[in-house]
C-alpha atoms as a PDB file:
ATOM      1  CA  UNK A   1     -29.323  54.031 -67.590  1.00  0.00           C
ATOM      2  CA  UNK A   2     -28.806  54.293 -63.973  1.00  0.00           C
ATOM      3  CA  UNK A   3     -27.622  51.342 -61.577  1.00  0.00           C
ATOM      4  CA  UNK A   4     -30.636  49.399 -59.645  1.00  0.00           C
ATOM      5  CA  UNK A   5     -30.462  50.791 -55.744  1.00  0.00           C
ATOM      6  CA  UNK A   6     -30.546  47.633 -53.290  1.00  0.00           C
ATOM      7  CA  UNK A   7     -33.096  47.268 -51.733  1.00  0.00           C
ATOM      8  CA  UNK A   8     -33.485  48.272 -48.113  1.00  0.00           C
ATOM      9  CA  UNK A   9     -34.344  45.850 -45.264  1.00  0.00           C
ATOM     10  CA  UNK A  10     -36.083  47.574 -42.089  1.00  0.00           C
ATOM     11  CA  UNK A  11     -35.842  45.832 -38.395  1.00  0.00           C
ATOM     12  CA  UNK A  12     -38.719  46.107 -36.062  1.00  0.00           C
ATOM     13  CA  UNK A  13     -38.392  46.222 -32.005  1.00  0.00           C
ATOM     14  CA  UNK A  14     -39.170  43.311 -32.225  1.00  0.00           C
ATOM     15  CA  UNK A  15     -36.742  42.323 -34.017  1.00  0.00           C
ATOM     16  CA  UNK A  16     -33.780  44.022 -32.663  1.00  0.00           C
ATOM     17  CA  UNK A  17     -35.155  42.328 -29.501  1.00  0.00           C
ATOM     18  CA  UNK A  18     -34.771  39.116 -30.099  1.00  0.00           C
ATOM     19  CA  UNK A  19     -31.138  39.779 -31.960  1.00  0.00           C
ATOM     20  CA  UNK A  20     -29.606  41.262 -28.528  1.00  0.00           C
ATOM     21  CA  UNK A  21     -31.705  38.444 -26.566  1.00  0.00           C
ATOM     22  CA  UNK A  22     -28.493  36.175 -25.038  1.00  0.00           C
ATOM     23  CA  UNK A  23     -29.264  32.052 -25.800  1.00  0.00           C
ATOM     24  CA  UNK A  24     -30.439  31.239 -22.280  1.00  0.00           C
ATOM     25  CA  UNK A  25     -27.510  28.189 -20.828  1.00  0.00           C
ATOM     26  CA  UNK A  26     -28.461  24.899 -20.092  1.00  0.00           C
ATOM     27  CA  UNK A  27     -26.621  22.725 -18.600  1.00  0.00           C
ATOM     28  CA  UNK A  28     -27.982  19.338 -19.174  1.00  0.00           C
ATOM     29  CA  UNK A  29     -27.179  20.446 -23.189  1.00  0.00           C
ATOM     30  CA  UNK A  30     -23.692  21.516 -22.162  1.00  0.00           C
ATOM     31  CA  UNK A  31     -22.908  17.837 -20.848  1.00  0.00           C
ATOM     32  CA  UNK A  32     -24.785  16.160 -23.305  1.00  0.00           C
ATOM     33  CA  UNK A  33     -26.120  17.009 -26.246  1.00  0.00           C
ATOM     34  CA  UNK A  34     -28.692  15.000 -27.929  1.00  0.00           C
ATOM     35  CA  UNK A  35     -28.828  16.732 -31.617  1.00  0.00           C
ATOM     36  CA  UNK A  36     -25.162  16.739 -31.829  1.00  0.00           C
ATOM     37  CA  UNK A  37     -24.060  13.658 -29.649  1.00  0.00           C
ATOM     38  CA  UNK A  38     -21.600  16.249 -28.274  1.00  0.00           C
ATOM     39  CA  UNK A  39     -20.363  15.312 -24.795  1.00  0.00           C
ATOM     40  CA  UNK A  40     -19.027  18.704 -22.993  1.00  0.00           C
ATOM     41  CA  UNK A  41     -18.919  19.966 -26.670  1.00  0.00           C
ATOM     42  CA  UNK A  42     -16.450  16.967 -27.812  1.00  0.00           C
ATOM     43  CA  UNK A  43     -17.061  14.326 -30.111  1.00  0.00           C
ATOM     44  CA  UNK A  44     -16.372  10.518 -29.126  1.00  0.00           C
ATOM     45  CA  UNK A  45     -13.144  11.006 -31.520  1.00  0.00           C
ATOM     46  CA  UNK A  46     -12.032  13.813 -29.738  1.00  0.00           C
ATOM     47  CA  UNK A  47     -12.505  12.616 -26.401  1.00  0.00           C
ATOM     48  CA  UNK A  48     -10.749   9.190 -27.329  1.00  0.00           C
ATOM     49  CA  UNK A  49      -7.971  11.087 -28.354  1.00  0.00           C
ATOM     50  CA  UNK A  50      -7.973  12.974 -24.930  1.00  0.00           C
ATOM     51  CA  UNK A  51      -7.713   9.429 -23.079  1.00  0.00           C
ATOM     52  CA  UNK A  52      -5.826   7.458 -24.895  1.00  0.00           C
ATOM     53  CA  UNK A  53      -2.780  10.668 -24.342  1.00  0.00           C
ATOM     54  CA  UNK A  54      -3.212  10.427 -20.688  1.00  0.00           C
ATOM     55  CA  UNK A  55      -3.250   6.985 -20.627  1.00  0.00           C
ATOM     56  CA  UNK A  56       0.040   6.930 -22.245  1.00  0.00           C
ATOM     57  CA  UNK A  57       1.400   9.708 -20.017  1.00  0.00           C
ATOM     58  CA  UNK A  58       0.861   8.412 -16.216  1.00  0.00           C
ATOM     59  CA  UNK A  59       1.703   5.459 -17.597  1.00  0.00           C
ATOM     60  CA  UNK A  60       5.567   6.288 -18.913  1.00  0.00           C
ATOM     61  CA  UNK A  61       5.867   8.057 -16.043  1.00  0.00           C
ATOM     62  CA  UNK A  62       4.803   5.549 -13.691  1.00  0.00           C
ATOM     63  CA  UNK A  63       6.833   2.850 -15.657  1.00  0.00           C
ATOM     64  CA  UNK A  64      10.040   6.030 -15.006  1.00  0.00           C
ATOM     65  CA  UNK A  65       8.932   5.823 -11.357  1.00  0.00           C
ATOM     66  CA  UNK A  66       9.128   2.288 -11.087  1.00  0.00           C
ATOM     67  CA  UNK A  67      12.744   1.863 -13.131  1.00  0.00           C
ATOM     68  CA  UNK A  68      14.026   4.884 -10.806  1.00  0.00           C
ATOM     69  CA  UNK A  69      12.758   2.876  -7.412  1.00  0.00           C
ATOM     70  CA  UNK A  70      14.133  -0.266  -8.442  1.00  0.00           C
ATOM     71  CA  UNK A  71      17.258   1.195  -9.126  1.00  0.00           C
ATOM     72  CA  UNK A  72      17.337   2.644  -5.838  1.00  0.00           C
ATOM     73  CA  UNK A  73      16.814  -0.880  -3.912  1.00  0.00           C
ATOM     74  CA  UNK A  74      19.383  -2.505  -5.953  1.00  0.00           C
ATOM     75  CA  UNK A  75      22.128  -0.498  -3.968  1.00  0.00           C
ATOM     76  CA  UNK A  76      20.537  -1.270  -0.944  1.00  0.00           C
ATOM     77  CA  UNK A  77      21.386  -4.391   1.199  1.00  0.00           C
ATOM     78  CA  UNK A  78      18.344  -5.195   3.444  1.00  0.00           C
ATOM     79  CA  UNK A  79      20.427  -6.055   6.664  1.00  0.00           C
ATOM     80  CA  UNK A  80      23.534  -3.955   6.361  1.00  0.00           C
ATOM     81  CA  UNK A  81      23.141   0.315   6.383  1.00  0.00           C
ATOM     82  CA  UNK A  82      24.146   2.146   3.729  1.00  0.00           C
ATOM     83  CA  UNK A  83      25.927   4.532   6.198  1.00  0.00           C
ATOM     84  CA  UNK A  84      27.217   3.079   9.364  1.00  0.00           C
ATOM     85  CA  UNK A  85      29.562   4.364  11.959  1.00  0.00           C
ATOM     86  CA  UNK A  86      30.570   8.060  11.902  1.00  0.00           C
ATOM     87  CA  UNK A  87      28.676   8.276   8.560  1.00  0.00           C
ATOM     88  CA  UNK A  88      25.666   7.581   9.842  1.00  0.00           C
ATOM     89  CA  UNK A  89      22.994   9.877  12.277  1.00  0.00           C
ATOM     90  CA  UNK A  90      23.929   7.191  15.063  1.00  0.00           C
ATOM     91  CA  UNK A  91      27.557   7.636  15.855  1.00  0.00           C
ATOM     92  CA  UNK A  92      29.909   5.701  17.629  1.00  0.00           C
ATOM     93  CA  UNK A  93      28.561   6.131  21.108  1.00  0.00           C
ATOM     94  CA  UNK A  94      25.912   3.487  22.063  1.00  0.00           C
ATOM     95  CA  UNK A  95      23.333   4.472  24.726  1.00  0.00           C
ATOM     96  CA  UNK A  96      22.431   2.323  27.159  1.00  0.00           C
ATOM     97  CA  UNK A  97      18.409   1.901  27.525  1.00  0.00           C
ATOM     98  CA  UNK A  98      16.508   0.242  30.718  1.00  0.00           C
ATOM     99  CA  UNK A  99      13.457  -1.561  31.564  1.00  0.00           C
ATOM    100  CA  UNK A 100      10.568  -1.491  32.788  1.00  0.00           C
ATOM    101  CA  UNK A 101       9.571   1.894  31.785  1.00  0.00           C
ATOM    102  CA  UNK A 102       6.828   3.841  33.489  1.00  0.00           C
ATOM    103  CA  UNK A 103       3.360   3.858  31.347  1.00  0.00           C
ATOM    104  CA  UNK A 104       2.741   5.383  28.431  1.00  0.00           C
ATOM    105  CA  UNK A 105       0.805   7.863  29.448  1.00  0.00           C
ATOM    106  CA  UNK A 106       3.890   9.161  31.865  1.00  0.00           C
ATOM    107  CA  UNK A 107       5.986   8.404  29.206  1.00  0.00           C
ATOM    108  CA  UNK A 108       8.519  11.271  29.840  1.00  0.00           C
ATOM    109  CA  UNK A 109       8.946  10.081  33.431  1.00  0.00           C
ATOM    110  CA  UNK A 110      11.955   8.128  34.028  1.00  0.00           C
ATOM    111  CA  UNK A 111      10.549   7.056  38.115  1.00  0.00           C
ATOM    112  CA  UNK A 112       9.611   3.577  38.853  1.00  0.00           C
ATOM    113  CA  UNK A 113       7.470   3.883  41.505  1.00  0.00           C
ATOM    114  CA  UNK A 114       5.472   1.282  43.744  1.00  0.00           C
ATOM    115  CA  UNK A 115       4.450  -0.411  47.277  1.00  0.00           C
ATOM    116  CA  UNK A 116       6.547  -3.314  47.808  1.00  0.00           C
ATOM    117  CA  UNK A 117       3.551  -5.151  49.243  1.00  0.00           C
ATOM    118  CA  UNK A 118       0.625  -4.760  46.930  1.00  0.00           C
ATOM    119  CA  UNK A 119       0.930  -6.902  43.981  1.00  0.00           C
ATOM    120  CA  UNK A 120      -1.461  -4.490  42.177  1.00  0.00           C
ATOM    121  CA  UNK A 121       0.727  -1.629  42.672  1.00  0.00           C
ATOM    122  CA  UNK A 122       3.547  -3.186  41.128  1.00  0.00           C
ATOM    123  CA  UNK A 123       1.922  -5.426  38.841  1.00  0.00           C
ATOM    124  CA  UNK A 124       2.867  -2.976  35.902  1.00  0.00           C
ATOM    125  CA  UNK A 125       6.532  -3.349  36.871  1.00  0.00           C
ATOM    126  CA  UNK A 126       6.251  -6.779  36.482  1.00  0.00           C
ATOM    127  CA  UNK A 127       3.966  -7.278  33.516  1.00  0.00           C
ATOM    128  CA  UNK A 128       6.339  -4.989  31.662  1.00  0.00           C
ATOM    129  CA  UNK A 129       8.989  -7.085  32.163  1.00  0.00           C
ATOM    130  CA  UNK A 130       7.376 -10.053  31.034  1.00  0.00           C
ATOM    131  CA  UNK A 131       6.301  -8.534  27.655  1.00  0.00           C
ATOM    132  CA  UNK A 132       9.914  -7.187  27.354  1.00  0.00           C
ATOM    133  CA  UNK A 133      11.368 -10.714  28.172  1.00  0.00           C
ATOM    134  CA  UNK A 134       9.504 -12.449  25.949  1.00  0.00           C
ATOM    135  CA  UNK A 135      11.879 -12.817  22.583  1.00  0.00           C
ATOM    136  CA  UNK A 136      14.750 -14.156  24.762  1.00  0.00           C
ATOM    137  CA  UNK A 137      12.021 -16.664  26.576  1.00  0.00           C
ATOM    138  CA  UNK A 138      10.469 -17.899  23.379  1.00  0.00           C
ATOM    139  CA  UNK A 139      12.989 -18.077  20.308  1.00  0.00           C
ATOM    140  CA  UNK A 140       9.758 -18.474  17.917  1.00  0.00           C
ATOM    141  CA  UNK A 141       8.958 -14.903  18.620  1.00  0.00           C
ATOM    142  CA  UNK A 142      11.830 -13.365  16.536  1.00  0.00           C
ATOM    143  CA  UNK A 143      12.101 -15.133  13.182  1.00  0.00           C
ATOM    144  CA  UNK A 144      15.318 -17.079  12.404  1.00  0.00           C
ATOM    145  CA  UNK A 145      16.025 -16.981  15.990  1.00  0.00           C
ATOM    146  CA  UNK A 146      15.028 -20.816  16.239  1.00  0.00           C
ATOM    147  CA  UNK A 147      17.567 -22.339  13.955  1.00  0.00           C
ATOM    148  CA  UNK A 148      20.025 -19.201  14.451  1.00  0.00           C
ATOM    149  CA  UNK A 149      21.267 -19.762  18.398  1.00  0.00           C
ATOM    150  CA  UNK A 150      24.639 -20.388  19.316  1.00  0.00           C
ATOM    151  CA  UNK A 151      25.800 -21.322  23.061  1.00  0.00           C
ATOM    152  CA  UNK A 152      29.289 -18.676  22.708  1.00  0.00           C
ATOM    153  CA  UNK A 153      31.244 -17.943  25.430  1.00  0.00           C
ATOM    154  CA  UNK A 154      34.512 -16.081  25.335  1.00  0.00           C
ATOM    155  CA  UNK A 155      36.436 -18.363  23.640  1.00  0.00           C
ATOM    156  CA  UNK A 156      33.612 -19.849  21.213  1.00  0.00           C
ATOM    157  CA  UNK A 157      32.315 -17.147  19.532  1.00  0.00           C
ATOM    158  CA  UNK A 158      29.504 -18.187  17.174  1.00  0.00           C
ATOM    159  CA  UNK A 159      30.045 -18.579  13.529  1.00  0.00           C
ATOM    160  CA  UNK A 160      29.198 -16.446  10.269  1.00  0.00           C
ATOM    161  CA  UNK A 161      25.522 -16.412  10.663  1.00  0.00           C
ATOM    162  CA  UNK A 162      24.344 -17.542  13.874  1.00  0.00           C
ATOM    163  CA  UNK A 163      23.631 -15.441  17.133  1.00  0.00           C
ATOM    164  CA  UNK A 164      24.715 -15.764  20.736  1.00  0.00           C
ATOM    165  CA  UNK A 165      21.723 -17.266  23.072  1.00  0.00           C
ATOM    166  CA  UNK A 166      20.577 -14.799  26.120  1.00  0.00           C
ATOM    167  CA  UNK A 167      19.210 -17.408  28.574  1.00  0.00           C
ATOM    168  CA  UNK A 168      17.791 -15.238  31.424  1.00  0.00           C
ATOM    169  CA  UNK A 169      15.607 -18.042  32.945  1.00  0.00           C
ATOM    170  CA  UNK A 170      18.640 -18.862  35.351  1.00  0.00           C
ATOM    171  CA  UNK A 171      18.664 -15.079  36.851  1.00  0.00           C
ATOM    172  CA  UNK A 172      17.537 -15.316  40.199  1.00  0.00           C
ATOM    173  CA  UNK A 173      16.073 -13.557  41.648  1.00  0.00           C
ATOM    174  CA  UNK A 174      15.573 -11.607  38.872  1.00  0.00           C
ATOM    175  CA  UNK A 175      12.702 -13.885  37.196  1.00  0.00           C
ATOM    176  CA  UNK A 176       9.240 -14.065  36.699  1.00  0.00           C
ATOM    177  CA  UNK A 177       8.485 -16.586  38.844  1.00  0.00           C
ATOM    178  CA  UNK A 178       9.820 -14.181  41.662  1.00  0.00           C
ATOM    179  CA  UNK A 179       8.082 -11.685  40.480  1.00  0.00           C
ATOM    180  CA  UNK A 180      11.441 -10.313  39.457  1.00  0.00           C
ATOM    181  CA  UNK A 181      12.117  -9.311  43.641  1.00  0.00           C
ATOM    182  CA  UNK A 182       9.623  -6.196  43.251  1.00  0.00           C
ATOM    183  CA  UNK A 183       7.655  -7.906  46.010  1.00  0.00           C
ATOM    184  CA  UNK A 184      10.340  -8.078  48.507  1.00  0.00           C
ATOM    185  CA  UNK A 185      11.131  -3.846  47.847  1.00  0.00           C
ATOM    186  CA  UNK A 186      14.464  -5.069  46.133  1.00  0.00           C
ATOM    187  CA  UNK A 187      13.805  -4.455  42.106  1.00  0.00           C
ATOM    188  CA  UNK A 188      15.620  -5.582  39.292  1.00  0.00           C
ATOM    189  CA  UNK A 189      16.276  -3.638  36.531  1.00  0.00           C
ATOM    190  CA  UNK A 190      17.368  -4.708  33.209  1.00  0.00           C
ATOM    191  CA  UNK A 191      19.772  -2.807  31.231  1.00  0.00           C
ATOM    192  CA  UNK A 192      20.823  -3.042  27.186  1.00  0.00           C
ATOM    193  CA  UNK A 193      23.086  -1.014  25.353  1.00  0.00           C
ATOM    194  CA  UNK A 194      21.546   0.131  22.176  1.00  0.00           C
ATOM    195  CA  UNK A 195      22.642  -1.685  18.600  1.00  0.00           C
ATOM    196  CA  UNK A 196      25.386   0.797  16.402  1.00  0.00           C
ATOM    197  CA  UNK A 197      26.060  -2.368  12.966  1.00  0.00           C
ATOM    198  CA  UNK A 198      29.934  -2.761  12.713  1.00  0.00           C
ATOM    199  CA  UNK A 199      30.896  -1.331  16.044  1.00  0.00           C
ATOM    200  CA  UNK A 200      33.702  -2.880  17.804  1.00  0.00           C
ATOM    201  CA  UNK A 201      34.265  -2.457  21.632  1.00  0.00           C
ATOM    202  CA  UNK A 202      37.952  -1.066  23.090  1.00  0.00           C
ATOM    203  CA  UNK A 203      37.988  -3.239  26.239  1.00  0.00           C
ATOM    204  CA  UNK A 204      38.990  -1.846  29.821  1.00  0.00           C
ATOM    205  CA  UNK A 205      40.879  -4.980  29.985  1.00  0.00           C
ATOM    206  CA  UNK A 206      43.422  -4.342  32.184  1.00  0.00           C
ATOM    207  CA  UNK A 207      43.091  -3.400  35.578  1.00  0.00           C
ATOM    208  CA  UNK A 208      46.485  -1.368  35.631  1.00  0.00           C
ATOM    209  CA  UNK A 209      45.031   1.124  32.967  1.00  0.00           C
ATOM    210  CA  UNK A 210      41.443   2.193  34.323  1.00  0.00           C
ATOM    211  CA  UNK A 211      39.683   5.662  33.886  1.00  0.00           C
ATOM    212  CA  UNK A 212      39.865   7.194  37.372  1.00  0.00           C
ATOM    213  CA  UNK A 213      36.066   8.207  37.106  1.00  0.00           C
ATOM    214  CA  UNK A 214      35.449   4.500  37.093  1.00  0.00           C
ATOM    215  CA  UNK A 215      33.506   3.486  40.403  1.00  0.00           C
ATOM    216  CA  UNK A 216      35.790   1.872  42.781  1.00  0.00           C
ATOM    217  CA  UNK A 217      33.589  -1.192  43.718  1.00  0.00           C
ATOM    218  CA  UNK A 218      33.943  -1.929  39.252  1.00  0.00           C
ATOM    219  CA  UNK A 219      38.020  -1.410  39.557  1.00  0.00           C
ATOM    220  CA  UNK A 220      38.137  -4.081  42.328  1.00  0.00           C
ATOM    221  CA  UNK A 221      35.777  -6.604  40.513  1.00  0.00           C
ATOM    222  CA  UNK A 222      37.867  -6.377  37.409  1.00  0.00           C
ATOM    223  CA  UNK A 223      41.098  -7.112  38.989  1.00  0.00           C
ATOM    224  CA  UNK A 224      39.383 -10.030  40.399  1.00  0.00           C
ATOM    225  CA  UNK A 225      38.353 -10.959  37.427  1.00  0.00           C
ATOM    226  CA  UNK A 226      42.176 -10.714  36.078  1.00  0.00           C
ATOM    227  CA  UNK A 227      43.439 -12.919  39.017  1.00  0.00           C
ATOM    228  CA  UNK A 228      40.624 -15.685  38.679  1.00  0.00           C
ATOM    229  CA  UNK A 229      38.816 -15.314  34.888  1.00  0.00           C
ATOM    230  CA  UNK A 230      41.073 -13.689  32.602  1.00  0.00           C
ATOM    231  CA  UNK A 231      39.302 -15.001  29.619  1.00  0.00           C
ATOM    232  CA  UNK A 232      36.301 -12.818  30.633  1.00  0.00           C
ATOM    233  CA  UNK A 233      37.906  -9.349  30.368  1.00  0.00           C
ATOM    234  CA  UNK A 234      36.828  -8.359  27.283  1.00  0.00           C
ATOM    235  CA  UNK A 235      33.254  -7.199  28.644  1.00  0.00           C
ATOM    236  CA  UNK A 236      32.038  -3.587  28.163  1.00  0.00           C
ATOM    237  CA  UNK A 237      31.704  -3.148  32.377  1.00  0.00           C
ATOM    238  CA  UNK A 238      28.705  -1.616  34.069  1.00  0.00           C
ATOM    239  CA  UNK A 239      28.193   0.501  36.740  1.00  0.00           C
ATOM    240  CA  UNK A 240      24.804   1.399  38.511  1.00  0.00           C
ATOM    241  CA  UNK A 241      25.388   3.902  41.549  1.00  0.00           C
ATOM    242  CA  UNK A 242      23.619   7.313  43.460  1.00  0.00           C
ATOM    243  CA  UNK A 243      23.761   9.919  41.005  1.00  0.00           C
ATOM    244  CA  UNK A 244      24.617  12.075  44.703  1.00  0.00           C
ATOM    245  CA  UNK A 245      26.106  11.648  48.086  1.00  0.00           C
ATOM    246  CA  UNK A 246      22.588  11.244  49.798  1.00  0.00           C
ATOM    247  CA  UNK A 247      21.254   8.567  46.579  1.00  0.00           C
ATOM    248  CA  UNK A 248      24.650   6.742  47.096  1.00  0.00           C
ATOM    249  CA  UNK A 249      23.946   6.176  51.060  1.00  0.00           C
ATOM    250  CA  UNK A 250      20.462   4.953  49.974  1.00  0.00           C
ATOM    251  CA  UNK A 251      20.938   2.659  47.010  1.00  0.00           C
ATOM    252  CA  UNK A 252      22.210   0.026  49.371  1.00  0.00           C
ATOM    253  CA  UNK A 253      24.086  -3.375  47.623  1.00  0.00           C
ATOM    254  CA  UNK A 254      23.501  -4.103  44.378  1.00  0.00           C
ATOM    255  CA  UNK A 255      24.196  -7.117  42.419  1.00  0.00           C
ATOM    256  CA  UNK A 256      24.485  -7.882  38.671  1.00  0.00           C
ATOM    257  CA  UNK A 257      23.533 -11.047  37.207  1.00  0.00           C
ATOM    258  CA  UNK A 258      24.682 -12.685  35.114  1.00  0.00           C
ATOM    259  CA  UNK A 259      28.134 -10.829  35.129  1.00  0.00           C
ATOM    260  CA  UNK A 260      28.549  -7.716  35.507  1.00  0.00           C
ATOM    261  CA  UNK A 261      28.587  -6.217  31.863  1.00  0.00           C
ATOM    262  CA  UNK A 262      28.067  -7.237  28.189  1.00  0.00           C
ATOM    263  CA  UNK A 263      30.238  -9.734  26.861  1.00  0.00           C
ATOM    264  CA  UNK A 264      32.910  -9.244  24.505  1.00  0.00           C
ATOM    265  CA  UNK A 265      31.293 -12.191  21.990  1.00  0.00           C
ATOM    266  CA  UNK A 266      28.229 -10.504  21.009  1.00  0.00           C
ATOM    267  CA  UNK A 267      30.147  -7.513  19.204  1.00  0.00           C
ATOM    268  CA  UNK A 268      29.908  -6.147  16.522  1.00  0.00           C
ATOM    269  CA  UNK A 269      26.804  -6.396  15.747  1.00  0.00           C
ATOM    270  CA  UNK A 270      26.009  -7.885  11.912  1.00  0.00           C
ATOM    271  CA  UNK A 271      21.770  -7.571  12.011  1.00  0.00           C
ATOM    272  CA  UNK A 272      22.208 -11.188  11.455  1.00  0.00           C
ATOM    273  CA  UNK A 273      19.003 -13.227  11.494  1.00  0.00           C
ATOM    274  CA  UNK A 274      17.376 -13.720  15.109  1.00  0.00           C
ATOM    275  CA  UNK A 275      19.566 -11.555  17.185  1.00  0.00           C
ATOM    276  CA  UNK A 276      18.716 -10.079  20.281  1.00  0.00           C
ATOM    277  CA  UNK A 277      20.828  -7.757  22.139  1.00  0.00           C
ATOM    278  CA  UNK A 278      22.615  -9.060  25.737  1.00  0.00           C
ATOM    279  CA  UNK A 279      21.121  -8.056  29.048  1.00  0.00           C
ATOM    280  CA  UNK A 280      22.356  -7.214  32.431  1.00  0.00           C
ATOM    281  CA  UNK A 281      20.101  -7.536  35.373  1.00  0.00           C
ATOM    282  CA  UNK A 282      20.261  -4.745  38.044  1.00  0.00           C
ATOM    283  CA  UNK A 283      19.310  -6.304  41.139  1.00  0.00           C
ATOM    284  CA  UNK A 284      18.727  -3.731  44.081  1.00  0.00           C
ATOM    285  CA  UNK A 285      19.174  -5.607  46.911  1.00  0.00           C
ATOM    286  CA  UNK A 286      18.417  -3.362  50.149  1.00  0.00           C
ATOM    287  CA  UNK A 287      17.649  -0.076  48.861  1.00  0.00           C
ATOM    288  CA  UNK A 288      16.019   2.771  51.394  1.00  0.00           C
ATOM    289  CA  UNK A 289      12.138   2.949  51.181  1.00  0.00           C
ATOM    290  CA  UNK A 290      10.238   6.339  51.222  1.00  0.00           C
ATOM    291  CA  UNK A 291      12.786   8.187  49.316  1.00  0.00           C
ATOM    292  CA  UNK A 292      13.699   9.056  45.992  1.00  0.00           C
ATOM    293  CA  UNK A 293      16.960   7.546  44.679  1.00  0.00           C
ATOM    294  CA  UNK A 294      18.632   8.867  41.540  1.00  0.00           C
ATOM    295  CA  UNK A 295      20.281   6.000  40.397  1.00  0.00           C
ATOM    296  CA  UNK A 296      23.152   6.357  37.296  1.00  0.00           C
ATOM    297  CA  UNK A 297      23.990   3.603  35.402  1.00  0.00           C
ATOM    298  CA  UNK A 298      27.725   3.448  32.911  1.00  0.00           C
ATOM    299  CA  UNK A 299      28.131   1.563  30.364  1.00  0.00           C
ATOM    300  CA  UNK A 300      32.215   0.828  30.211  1.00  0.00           C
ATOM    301  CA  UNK A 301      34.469   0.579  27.500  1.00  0.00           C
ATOM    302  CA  UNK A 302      37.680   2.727  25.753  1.00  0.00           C
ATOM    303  CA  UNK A 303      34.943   3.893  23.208  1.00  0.00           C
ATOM    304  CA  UNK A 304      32.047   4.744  25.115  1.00  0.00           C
ATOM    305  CA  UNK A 305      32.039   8.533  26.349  1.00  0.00           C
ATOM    306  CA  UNK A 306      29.892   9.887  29.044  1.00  0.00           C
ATOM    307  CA  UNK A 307      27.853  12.651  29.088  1.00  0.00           C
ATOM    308  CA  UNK A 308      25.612  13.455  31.808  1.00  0.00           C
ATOM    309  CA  UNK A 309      23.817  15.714  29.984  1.00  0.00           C
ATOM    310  CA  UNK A 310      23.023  14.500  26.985  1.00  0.00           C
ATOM    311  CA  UNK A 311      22.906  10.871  28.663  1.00  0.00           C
ATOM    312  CA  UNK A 312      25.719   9.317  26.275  1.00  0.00           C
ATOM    313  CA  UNK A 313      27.367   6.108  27.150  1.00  0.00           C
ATOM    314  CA  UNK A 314      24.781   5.852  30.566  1.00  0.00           C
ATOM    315  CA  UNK A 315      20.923   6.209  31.964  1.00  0.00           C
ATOM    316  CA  UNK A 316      19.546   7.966  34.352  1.00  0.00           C
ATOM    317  CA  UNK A 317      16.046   6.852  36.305  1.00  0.00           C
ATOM    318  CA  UNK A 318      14.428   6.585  40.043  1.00  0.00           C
ATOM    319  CA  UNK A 319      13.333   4.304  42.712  1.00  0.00           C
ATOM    320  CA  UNK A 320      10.724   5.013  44.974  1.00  0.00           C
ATOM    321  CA  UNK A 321       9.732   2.181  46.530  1.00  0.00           C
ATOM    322  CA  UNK A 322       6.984   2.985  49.561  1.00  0.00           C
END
């Protein structure tokens, strides 16, 4: 007896059609769908499973972060650098800064410029000045100044946590009320040599051992100062003179108040609480009006190198006073 044949199934067009016919997409079904309660084609469970791991992911390593940073500030002391001195991207050499400064949008000009006689000409000069001033004026401005201020001089340097006071009120001319002389064509300028923590001054204390670059007019005053104020010769000197014959004809007398340098008590520098660096005021007395006077100012100690050039240890600026 022979084996039953299986039977044969025939496909229309139609058929055949309908096989090869692709399922058309839709996307609303792709995010959710309804029959299923398929979300992106995952379950709830899977896509609990999903959040719950990346939970638990950013959050050990934000907890590693965290550990890692905290780590980090522990071996950091928020008033002393971890690299001072000849480690560090300062250096030894301080640079000596000076204000006012022209406006910021001239801020690459180093010329102070103005009519002696119109108060609106120099009125930025002098405004300037009076925002610059205004931490040594008003202790409240810089906190822990207040409680912080110590009257030093040479031989009362102030203790383990306290600062020296700057009191520029008693600079005349160089004040506010005088408009700080800009009215009279005879400017002040105010110099300050920039903070290096932990640097100690070499003193040109000894007027028998000077550099011979040093301006005459600065040898003389310190061997007057040997003779009559010894006690005052540990001062980092400064200098302010015509970069060039011609400016040094034209700069006419100039005076420095309240001595003529930085004194020896505010060094080193600590970043203790309230400090403010000490100021010299430049006061041009008769310079020449119409011209342009490059002026050069030094700061002066054993330890403090010059470079014209890359302005190290001095600054460089003009006066044109009309």
């Amino acid at each position: 007896m022979s084996k039953a044949q299986p039977m044969s199934k025939s496909f229309t067009d139609e058929d055949l059609a309908n096989i090869r016919k692709p399922r058309p997409f839709h996307l609303g079904q792709f995010l959710y769908n309804s029959e299923t309660g398929t979300v992106m084609n995952r379950d709830r469970a899977s896509w609990a499973k999903i959040g719950i791991f990346y939970v638990a992911f950013y959050g050990v390593l934000g907890a590693l972060v965290a550990i890692c940073m905290w780590v980090f500030f522990q071996t950091l002391d928020p008033r002393i650098p971890k690299w001072t001195l000849d480690e560090s991207i300062i250096g030894t050499n301080p640079g000596l800064g000076f204000r006012p400064l022209p406006p910021v949008d001239n801020v690459e000009s180093t010329l102070i410029w103005y009519k002696g006689t119109q108060h609106e000409n120099y009125k930025h000069w002098t405004d300037s000045l009076d925002d610059f001033l205004a931490v040594y004026k008003v202790p409240g401005l810089t906190p822990g100044r207040g409680q912080n201020i110590y009257n030093c001089d040479y031989n009362q340097p102030p203790p383990k946590g306290q600062v020296c006071d700057v009191d520029i009120k008693s600079w005349t001319p160089c004040t506010k009320e005088n408009n700080y002389s800009y009215h009279k064509s005879a400017p002040c300028i105010f110099l300050k040599l920039n903070k290096i923590y932990g640097w100690i001054p070499e003193y040109y204390n000894d007027s028998k051992d000077l550099p011979q670059t040093m301006p005459l007019s600065l040898k003389t005053y310190i061997a007057e100062v040997e003779k009559t104020q010894p006690h005052k010769l540990n001062t980092i000197w400064v200098s302010c003179e015509g970069e060039n014959p011609a400016d040094q004809e034209n700069i006419g007398a100039v005076n420095y108040l309240p001595v003529r340098g930085f004194p020896g008590y505010f060094y080193p520098y600590q970043n203790s609480e309230g400090y403010l660096s000490p100021l010299v005021a430049v006061h041009f007395q008769r310079p020449r009006r119409g011209i342009i006077i490059n002026v050069e100012c030094k700061a002066w100690a054993r330890n403090i190198h010059h470079d014209r050039k890359e302005r190290i240890g001095s600054v460089h600026y003009e006066l044109l006073i009309d």
